[in-house]
N, C-alpha and C. Protein backbone atom coordinates (compact mmCIF):
# COMPACT_ATOMS: atom_id res chain seq x y z
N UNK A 1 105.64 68.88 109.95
CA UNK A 1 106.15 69.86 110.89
C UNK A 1 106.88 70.99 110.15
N UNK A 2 107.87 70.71 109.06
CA UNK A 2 108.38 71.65 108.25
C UNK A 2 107.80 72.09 107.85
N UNK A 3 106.65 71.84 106.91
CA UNK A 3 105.34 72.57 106.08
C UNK A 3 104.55 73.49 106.61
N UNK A 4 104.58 73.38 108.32
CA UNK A 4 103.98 74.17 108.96
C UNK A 4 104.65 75.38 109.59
N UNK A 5 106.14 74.64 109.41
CA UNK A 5 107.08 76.21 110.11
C UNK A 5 106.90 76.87 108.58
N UNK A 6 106.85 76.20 107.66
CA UNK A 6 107.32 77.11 106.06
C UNK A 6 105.94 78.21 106.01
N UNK A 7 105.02 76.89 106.31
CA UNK A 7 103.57 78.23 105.90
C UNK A 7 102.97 79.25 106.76
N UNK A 8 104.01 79.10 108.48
CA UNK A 8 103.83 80.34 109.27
C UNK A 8 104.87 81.16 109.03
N UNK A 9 106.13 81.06 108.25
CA UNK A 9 107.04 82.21 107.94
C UNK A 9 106.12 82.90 107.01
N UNK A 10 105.74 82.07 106.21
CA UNK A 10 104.99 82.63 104.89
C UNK A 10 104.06 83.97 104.96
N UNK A 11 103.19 83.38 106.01
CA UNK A 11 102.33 84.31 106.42
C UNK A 11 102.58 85.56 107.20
N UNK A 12 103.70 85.36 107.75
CA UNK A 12 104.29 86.52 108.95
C UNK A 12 105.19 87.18 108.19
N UNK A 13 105.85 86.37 106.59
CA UNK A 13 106.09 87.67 105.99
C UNK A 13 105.13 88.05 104.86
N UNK A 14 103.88 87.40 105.02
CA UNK A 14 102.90 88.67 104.18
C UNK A 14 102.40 89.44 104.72
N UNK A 15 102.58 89.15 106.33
CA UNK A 15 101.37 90.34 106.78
C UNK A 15 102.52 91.42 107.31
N UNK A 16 104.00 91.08 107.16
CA UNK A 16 104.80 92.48 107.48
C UNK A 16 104.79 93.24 106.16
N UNK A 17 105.00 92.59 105.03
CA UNK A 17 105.15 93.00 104.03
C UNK A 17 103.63 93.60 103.60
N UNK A 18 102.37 93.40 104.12
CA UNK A 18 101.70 93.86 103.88
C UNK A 18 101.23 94.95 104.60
N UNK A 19 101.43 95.31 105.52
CA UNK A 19 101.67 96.13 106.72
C UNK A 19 102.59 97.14 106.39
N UNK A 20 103.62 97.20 105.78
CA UNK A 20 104.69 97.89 105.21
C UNK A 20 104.00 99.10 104.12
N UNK A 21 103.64 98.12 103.65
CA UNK A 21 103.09 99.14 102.22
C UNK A 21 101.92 99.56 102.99
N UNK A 22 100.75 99.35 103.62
CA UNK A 22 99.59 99.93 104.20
C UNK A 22 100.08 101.52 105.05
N UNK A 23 101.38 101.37 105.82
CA UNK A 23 102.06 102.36 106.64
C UNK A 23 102.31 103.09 105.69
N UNK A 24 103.22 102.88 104.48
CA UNK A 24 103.82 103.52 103.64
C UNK A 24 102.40 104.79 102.75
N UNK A 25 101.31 104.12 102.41
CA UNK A 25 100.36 104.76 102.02
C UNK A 25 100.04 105.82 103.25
N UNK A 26 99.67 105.12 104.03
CA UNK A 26 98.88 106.00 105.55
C UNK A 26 100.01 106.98 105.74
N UNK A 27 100.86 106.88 105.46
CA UNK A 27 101.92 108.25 105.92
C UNK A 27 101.92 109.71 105.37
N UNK A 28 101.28 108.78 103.85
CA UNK A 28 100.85 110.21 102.96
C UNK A 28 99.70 111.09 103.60
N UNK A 29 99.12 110.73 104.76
CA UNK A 29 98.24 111.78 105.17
C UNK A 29 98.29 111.61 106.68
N UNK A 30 99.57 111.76 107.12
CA UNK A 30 99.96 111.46 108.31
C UNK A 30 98.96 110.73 109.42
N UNK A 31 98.53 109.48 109.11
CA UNK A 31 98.03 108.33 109.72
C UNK A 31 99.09 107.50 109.79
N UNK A 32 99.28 106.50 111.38
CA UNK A 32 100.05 106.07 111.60
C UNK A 32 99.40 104.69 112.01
N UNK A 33 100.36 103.48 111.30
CA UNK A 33 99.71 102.04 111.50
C UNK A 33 100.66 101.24 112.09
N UNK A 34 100.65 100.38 113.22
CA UNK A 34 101.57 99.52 113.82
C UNK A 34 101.12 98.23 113.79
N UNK A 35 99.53 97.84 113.69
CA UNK A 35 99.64 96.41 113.53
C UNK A 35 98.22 96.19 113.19
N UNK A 36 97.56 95.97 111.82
CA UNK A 36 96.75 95.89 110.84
C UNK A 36 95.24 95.07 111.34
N UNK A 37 95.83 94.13 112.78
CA UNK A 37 94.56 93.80 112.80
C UNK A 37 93.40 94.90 114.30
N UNK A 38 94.84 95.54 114.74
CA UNK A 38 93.92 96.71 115.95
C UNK A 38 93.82 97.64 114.70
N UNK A 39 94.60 98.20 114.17
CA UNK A 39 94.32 99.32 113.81
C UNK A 39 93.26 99.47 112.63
N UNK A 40 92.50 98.17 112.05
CA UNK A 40 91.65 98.17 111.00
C UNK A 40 90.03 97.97 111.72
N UNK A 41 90.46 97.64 112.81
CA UNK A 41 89.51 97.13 113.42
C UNK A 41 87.66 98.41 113.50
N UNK A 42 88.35 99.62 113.87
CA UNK A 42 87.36 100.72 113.63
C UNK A 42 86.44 101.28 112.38
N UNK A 43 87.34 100.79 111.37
CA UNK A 43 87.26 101.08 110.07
C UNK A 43 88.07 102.39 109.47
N UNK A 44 87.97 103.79 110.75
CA UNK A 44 88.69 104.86 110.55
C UNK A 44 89.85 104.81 109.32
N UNK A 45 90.86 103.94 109.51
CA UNK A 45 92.07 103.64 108.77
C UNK A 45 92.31 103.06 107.68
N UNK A 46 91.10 102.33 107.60
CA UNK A 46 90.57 101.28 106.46
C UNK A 46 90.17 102.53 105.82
N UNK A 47 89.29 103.37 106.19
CA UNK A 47 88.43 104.75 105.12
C UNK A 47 89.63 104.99 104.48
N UNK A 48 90.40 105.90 105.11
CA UNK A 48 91.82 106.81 104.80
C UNK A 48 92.56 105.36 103.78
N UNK A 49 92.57 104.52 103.92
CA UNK A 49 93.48 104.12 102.96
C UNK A 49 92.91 103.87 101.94
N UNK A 50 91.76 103.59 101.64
CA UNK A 50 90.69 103.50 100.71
C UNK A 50 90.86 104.98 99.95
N UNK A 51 90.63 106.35 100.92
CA UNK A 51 90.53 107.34 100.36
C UNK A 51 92.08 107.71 99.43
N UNK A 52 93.20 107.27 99.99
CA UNK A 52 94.71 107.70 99.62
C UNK A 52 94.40 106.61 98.41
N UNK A 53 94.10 105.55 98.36
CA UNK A 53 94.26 104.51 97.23
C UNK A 53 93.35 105.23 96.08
N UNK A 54 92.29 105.24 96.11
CA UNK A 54 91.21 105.77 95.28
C UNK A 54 91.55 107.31 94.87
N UNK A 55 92.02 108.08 95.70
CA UNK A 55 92.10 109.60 95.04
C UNK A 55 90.53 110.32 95.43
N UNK A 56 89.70 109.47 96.59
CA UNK A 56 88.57 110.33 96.57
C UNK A 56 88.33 110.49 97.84
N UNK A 57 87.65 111.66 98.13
CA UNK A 57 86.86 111.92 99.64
C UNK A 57 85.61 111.03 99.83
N UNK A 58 85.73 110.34 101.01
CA UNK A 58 85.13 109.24 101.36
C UNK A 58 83.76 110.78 101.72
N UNK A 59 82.33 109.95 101.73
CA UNK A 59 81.61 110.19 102.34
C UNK A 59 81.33 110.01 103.79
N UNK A 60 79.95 110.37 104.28
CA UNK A 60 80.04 110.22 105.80
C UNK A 60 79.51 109.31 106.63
N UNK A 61 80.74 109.13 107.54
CA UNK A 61 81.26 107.86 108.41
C UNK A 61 81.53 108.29 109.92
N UNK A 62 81.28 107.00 110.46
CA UNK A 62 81.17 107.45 112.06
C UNK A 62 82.97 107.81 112.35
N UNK A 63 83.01 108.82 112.61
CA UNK A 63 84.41 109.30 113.31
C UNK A 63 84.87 109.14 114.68
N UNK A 64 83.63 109.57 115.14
CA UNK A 64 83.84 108.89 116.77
C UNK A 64 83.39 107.59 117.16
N UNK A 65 83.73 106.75 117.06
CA UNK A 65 83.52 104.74 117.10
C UNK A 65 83.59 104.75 118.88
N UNK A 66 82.71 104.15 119.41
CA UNK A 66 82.31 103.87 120.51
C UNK A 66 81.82 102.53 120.22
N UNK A 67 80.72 102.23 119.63
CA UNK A 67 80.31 101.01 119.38
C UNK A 67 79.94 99.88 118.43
N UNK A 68 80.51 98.73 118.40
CA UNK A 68 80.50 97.64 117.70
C UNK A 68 79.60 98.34 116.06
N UNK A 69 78.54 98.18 116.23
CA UNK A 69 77.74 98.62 115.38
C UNK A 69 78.27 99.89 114.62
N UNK A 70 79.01 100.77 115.13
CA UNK A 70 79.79 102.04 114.58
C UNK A 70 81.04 101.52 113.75
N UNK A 71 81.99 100.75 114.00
CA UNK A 71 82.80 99.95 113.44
C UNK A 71 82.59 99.12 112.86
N UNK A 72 81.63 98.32 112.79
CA UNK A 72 80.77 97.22 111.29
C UNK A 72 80.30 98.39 110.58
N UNK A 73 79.73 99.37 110.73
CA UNK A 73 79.58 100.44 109.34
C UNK A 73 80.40 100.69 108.97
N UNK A 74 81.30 101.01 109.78
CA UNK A 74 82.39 102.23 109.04
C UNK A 74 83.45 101.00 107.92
N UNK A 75 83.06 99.95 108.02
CA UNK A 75 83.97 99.11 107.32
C UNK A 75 83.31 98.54 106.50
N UNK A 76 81.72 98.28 106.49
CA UNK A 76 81.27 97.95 105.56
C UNK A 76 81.19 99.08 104.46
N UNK A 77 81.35 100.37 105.17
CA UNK A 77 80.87 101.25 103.64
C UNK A 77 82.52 101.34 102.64
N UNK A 78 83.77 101.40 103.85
CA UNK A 78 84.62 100.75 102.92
C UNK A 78 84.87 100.05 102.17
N UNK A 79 84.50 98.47 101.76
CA UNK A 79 84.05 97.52 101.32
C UNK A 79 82.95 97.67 100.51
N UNK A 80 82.18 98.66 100.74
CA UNK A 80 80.88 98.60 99.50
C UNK A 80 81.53 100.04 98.44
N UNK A 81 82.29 100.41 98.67
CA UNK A 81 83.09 101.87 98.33
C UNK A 81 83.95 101.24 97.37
N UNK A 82 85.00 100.64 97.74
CA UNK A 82 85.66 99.25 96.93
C UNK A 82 85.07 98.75 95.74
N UNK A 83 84.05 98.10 96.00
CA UNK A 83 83.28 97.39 95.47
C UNK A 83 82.36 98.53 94.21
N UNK A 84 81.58 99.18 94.83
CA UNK A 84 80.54 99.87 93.94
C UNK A 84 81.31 101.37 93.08
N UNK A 85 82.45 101.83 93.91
CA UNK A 85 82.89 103.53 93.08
C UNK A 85 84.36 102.68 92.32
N UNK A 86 84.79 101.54 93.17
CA UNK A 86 86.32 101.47 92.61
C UNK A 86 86.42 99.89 91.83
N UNK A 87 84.42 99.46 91.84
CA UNK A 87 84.70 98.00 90.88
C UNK A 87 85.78 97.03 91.17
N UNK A 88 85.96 96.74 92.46
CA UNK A 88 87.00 95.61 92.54
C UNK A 88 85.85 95.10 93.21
N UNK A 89 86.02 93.52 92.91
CA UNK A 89 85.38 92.44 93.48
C UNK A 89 85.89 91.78 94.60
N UNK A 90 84.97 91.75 96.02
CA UNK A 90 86.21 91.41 96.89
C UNK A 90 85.23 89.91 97.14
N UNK A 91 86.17 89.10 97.66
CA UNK A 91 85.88 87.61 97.86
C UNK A 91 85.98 87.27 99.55
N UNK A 92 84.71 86.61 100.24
CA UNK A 92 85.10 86.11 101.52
C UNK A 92 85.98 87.51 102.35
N UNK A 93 85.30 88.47 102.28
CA UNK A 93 85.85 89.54 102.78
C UNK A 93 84.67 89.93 104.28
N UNK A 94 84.63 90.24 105.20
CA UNK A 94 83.78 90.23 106.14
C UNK A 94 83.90 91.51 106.88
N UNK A 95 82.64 92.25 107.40
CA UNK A 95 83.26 93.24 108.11
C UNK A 95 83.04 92.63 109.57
N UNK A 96 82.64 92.02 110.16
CA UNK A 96 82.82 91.71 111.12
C UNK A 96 84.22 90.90 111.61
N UNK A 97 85.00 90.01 110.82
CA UNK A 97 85.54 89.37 110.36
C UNK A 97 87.09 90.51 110.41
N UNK A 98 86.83 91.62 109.98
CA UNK A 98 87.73 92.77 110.41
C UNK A 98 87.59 93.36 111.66
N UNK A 99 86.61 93.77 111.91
CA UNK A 99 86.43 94.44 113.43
C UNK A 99 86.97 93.49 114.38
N UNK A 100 86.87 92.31 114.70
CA UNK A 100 86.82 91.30 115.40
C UNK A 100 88.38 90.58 115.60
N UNK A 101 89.49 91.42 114.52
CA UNK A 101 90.60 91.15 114.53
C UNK A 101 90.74 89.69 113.94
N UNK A 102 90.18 89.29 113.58
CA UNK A 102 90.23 88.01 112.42
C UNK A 102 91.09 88.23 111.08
N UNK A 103 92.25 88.42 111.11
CA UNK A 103 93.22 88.31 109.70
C UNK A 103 92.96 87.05 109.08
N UNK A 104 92.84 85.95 109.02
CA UNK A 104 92.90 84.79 108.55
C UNK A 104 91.70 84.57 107.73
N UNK A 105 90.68 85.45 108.00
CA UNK A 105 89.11 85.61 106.98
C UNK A 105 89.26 86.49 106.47
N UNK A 106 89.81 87.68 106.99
CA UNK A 106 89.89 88.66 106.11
C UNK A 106 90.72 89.39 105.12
C-alpha cells in the first residue's frame, strides 16, 4: 500500500515537473500548456516544442486538426523529426498512444 502511494507521488511529481519545463520552453514562442496529455494530443504543440528544442522550422503539418488521422500525422512526423534530423532514439514511444491521451505508454 505504501509502495503504491510512493510510486503515485513519484509520478505526479514527474509529470508536474515535466510539464513545468515543457511550459517553460512553449513560452518562448508564446504557446501556452496546462496539461500535457490534452494539449499533446494534436501534435500542434508537440511540433513547436520540437521546433524551440531543435532550433529548426518544422516542415509541413496539418494546422487545422479536425481528424484522428490529422493528429496521428502531425505526431508521427514529430517523432520521425526526433528521430531522423535530431538522431535521438526514442523507445516504446507511440503516436497513437499520444493522441489518445495515454501518458503511461508514452
Amino acid at each position: 500500500m505504501i509502495e503504491q502511494q510512493q510510486d503515485a507521488t513519484w509520478k505526479r511529481i514527474q509529470l508536474n515537473t515535466f510539464t513545468r519545463w515543457v511550459r517553460q520552453k512553449l513560452e518562448q514562442v508564446n504557446v501556452a500548456v496546462s496539461d500535457l496529455e490534452t494539449d499533446f494530443e494534436e501534435g500542434l504543440k508537440l511540433i513547436r516544442l520540437v521546433e524551440v528544442l531543435s532550433g529548426k522550422s518544422f516542415g509541413r503539418h496539418n494546422k487545422k486538426v479536425i481528424f484522428r488521422h490529422q493528429k496521428l500525422e502531425n505526431i508521427s512526423l514529430a517523432l520521425q523529426f526526433l528521430e531522423n534530423e535530431e538522431h535521438i532514439k526514442l523507445v516504446n514511444i507511440d503516436s497513437s498512444a499520444i493522441a489518445d491521451r495515454n501518458l503511461k505508454t508514452s
